[in-house]
N, C-alpha and C. Protein backbone atom coordinates (compact mmCIF):
# COMPACT_ATOMS: atom_id res chain seq x y z
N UNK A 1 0.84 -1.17 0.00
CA UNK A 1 0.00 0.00 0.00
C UNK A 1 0.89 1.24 0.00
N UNK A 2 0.56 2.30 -1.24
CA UNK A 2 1.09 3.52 -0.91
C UNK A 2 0.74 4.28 0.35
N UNK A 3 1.40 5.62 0.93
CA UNK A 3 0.89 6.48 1.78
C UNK A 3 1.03 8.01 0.98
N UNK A 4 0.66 8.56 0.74
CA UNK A 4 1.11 9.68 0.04
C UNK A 4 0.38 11.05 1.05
N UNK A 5 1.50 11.45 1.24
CA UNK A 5 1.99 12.62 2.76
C UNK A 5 1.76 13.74 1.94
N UNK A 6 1.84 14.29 0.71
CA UNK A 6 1.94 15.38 -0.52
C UNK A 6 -0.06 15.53 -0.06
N UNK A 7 -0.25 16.62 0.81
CA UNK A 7 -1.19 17.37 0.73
C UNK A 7 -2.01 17.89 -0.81
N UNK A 8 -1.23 18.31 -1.65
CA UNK A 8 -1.45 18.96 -2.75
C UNK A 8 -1.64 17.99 -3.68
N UNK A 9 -1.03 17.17 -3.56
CA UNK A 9 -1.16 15.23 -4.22
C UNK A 9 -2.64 14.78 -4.39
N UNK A 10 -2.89 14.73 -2.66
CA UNK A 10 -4.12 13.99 -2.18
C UNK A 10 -5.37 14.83 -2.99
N UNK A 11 -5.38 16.41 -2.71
CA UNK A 11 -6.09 17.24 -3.13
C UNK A 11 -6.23 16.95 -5.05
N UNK A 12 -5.62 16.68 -5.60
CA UNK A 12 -5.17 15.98 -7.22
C UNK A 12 -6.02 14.89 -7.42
N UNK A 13 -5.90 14.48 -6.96
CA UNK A 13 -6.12 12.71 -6.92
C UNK A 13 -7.89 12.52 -6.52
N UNK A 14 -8.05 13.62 -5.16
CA UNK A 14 -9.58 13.20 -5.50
C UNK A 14 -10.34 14.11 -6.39
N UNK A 15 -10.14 15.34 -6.88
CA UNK A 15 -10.26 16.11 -7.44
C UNK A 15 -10.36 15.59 -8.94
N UNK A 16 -9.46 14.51 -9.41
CA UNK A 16 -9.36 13.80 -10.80
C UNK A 16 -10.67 12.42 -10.54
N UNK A 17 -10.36 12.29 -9.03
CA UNK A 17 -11.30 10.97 -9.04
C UNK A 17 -12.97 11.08 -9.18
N UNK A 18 -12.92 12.96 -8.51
CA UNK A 18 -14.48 13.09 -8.60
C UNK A 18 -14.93 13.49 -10.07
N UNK A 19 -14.42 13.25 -11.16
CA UNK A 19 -14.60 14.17 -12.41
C UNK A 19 -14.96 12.76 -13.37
N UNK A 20 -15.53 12.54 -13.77
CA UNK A 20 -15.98 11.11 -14.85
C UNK A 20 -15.08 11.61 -16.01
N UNK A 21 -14.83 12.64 -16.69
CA UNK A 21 -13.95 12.75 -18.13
C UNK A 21 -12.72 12.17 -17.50
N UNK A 22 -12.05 12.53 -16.20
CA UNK A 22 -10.66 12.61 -16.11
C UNK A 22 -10.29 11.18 -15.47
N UNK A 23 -11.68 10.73 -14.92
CA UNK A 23 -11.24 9.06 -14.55
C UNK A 23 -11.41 8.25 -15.98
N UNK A 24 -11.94 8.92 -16.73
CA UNK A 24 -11.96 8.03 -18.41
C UNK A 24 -10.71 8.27 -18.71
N UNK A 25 -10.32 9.15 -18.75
CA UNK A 25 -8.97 9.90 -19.31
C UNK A 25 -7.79 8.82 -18.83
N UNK A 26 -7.76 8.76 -17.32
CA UNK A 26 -6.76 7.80 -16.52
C UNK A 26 -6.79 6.42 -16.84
N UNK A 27 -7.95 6.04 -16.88
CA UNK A 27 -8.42 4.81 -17.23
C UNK A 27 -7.87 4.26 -18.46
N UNK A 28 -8.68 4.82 -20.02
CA UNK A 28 -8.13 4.82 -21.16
C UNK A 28 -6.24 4.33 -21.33
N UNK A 29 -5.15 5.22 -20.39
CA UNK A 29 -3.86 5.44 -20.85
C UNK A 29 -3.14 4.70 -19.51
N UNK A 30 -3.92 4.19 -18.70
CA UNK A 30 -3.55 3.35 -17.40
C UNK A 30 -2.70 2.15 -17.86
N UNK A 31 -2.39 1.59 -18.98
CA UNK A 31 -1.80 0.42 -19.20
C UNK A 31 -0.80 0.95 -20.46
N UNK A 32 -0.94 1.45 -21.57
CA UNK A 32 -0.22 2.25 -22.87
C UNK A 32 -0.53 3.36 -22.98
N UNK A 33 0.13 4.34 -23.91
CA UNK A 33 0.38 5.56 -23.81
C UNK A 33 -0.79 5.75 -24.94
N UNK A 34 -1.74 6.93 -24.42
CA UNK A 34 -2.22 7.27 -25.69
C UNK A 34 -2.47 8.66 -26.21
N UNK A 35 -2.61 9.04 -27.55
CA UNK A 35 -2.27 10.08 -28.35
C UNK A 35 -3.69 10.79 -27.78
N UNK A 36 -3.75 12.58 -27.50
CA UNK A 36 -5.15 13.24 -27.92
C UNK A 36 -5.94 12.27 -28.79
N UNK A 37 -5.92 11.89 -30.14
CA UNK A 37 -6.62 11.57 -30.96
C UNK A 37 -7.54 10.16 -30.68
N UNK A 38 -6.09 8.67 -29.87
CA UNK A 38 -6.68 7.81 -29.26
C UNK A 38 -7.66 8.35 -28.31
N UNK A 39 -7.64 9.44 -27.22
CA UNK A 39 -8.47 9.55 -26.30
C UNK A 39 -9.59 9.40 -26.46
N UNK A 40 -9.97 10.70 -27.70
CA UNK A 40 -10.87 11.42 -28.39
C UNK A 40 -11.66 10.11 -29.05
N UNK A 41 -11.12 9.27 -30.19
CA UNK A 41 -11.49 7.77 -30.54
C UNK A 41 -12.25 6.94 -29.86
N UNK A 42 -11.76 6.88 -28.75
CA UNK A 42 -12.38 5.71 -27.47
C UNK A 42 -12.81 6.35 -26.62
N UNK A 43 -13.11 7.51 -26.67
CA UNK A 43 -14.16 8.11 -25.35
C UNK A 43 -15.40 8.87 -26.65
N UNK A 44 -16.26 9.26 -25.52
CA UNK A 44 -17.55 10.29 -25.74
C UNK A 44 -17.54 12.00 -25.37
N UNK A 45 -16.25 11.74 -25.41
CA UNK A 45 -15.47 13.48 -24.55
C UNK A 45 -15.33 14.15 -25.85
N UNK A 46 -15.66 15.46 -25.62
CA UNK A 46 -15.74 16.61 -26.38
C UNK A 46 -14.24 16.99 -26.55
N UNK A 47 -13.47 17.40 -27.73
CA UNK A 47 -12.49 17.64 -28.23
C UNK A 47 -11.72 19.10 -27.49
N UNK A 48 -12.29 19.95 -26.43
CA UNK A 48 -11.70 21.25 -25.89
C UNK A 48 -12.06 20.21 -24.23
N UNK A 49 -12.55 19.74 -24.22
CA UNK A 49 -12.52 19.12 -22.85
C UNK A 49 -11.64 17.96 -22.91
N UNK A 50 -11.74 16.87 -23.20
CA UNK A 50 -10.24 16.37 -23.73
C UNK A 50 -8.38 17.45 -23.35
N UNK A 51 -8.93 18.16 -24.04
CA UNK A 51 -7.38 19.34 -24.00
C UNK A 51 -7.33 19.66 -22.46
N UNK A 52 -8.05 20.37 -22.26
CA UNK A 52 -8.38 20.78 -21.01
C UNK A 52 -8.12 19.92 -19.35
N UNK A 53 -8.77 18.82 -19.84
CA UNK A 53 -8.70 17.40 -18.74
C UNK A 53 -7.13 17.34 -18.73
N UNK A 54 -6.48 16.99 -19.99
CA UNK A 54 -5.58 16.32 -20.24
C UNK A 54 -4.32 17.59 -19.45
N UNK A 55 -4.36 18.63 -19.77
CA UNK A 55 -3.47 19.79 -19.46
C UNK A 55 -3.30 19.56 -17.78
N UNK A 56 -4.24 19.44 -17.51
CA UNK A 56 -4.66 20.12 -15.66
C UNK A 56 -3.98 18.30 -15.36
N UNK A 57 -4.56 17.47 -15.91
CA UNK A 57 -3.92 16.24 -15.19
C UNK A 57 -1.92 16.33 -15.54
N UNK A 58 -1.52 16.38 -16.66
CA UNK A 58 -0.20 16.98 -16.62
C UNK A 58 0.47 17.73 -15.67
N UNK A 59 -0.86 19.04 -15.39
CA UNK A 59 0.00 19.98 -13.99
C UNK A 59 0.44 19.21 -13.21
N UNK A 60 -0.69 18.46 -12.83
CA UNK A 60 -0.60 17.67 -11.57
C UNK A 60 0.37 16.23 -11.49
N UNK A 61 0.62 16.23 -12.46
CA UNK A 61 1.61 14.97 -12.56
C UNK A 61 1.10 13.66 -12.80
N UNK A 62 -0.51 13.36 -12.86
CA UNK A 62 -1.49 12.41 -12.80
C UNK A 62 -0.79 11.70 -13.93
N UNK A 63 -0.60 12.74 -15.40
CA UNK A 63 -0.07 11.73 -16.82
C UNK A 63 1.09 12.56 -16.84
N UNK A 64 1.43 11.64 -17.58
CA UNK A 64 3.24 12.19 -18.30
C UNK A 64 3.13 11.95 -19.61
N UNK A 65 4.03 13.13 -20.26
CA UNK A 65 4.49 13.04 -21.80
C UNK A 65 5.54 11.71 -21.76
N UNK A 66 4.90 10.46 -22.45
CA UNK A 66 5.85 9.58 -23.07
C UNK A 66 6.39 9.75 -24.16
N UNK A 67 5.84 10.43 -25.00
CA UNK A 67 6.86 10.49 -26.33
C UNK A 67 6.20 11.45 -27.00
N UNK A 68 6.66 12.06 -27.76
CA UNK A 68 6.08 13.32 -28.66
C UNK A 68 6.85 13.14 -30.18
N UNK A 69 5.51 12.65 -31.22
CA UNK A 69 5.75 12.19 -32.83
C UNK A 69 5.38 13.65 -33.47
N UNK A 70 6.26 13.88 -34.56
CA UNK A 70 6.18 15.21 -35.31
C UNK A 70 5.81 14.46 -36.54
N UNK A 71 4.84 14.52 -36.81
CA UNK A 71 4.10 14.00 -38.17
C UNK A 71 4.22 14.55 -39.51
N UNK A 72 3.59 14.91 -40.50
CA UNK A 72 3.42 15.56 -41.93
C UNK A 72 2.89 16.50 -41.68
N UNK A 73 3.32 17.54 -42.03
CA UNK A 73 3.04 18.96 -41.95
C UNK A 73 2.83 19.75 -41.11
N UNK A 74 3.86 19.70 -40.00
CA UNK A 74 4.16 19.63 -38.75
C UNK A 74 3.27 20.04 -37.83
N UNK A 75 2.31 18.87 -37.65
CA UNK A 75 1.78 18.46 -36.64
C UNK A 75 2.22 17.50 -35.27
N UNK A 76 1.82 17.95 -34.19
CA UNK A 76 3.16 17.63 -33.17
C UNK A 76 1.35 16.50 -32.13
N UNK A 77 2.18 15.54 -32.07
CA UNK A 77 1.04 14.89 -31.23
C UNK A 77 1.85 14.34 -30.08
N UNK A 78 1.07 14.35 -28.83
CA UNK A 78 1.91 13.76 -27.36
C UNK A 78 0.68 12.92 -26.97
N UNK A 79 1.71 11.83 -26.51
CA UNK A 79 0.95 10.65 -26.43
C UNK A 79 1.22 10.57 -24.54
N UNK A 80 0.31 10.38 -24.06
CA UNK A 80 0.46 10.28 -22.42
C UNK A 80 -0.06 9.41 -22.18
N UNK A 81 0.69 9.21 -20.79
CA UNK A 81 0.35 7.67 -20.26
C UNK A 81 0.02 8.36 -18.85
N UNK A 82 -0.42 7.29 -17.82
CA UNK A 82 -0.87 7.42 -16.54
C UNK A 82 0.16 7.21 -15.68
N UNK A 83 0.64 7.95 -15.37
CA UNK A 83 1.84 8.51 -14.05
C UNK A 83 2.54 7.42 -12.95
N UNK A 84 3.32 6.55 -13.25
CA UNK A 84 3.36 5.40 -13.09
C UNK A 84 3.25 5.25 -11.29
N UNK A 85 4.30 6.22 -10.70
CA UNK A 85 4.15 6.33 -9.56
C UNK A 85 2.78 7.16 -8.98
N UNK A 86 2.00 7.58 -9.32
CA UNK A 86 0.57 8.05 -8.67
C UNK A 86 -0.42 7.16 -9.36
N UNK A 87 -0.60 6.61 -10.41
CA UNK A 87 -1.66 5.75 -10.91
C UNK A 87 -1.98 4.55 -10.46
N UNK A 88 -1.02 4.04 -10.06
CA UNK A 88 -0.70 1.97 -9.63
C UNK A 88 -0.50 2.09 -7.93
């Protein structure tokens, strides 16, 4: 069992847990990393809420940038995964 002492952590964590987009969000990228576009694909989430979810869980450290692909015509996509040490 974790203990996590990080006040500002705990405050994160239920704050992501009380929100249904952002427990889809966690859920979805909890095992592989996935792109905005995967999110957007496999959820019912609106495309500025998506961004939005995804940003604020970053602040918080919830997901991490695993890799960032620069595509054709330089489009830049970041693929996030669920925060290995706060997710598990």
């Amino acid at each position: 069992m974790t203990i996590i002492d990080d006040d500002e952590l705990k405050m994160s964590i239920l704050s992501a847990s009380a929100d249904k987009e952002m427990l889809k969000i966690l859920d979805l990228s909890m095992y592989s990393s996935k792109s905005v576009n995967d999110i957007l694909r496999e959820s019912d989430i609106s495309y500025p809420t998506v961004y939005r979810k995804i940003k604020w869980l970053l602040d918080k450290e919830l997901l991490v940038v695993d890799k960032i692909n620069i595509a054709r015509g330089e489009k830049i996509y970041h693929i996030s995964k669920c925060s290995q040490n706060r997710c598990h």
